[in-house]
Protein backbone atom coordinates (compact mmCIF):
# COMPACT_ATOMS: atom_id res chain seq x y z
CA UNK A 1 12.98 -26.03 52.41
CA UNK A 2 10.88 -22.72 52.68
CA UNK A 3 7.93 -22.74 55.03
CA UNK A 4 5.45 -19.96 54.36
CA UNK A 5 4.09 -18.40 56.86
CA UNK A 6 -0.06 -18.52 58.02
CA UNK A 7 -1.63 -15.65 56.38
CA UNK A 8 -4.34 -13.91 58.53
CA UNK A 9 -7.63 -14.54 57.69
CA UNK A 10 -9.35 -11.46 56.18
CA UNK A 11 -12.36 -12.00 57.16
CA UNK A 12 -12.89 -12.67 60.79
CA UNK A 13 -15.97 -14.75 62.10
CA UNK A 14 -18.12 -11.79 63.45
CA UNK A 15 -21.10 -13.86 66.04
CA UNK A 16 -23.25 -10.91 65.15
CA UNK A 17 -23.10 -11.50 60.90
CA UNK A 18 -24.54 -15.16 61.95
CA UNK A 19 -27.36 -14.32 64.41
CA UNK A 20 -28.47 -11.19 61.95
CA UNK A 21 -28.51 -13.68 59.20
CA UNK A 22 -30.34 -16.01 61.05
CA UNK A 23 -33.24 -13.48 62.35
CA UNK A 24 -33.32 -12.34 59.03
CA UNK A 25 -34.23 -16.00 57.55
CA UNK A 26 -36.79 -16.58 60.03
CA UNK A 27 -38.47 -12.90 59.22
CA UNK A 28 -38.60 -14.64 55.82
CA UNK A 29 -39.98 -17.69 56.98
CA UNK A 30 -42.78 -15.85 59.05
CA UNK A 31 -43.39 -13.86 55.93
CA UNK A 32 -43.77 -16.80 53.29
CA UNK A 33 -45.97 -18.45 55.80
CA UNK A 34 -47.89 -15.77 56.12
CA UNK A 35 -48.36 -15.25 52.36
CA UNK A 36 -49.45 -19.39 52.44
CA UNK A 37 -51.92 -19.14 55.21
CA UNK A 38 -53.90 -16.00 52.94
CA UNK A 39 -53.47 -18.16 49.88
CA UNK A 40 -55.04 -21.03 51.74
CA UNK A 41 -57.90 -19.79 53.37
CA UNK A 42 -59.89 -20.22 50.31
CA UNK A 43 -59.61 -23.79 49.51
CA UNK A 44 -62.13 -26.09 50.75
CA UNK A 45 -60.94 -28.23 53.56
CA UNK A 46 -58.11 -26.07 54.70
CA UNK A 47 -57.42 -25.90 58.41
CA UNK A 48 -57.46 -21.91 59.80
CA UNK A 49 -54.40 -20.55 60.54
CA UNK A 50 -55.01 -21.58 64.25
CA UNK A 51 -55.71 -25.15 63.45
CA UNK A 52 -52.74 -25.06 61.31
CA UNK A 53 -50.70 -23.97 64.26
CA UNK A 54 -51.88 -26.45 66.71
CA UNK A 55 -50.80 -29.11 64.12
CA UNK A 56 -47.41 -27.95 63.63
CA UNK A 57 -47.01 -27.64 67.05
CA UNK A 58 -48.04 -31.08 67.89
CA UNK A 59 -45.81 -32.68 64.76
CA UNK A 60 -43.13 -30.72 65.76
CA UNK A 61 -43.34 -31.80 69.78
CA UNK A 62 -43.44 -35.82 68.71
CA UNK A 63 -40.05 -37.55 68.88
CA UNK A 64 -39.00 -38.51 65.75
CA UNK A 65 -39.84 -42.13 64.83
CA UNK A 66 -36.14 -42.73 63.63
CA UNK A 67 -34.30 -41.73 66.71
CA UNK A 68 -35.44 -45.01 68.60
């Protein structure tokens, strides 16, 4: 029987590749919601930006209903 041997792998997990990929996906994020939050301020009924934060922050700090 012939066993091959375990080829190297050519590309090598580099931390750095992740956490730049990462920052740049949230610099996209901040960016899209920026473009929302101009779009938004003129429809009736909106909350302002700040509002809009508050809320997220408040949804986002509730424990999720499923997890009980």
């Amino acid at each position: 029987m012939h066993i091959h041997a375990n080829l190297p792998d050519m590309n090598p997990v580099n931390p750095y590749a992740a956490a730049a990929e990462k920052a740049i996906a949230k610099q996209r994020a901040a960016i899209g919601r920026k473009k929302l939050a101009k779009r938004a301020l003129g429809i009736e009924g909106a909350p302002s930006p700040v509002e809009a934060f508050m809320i997220g922050t408040w949804m986002a700090s509730r424990p999720d209903e499923c997890e009980k």
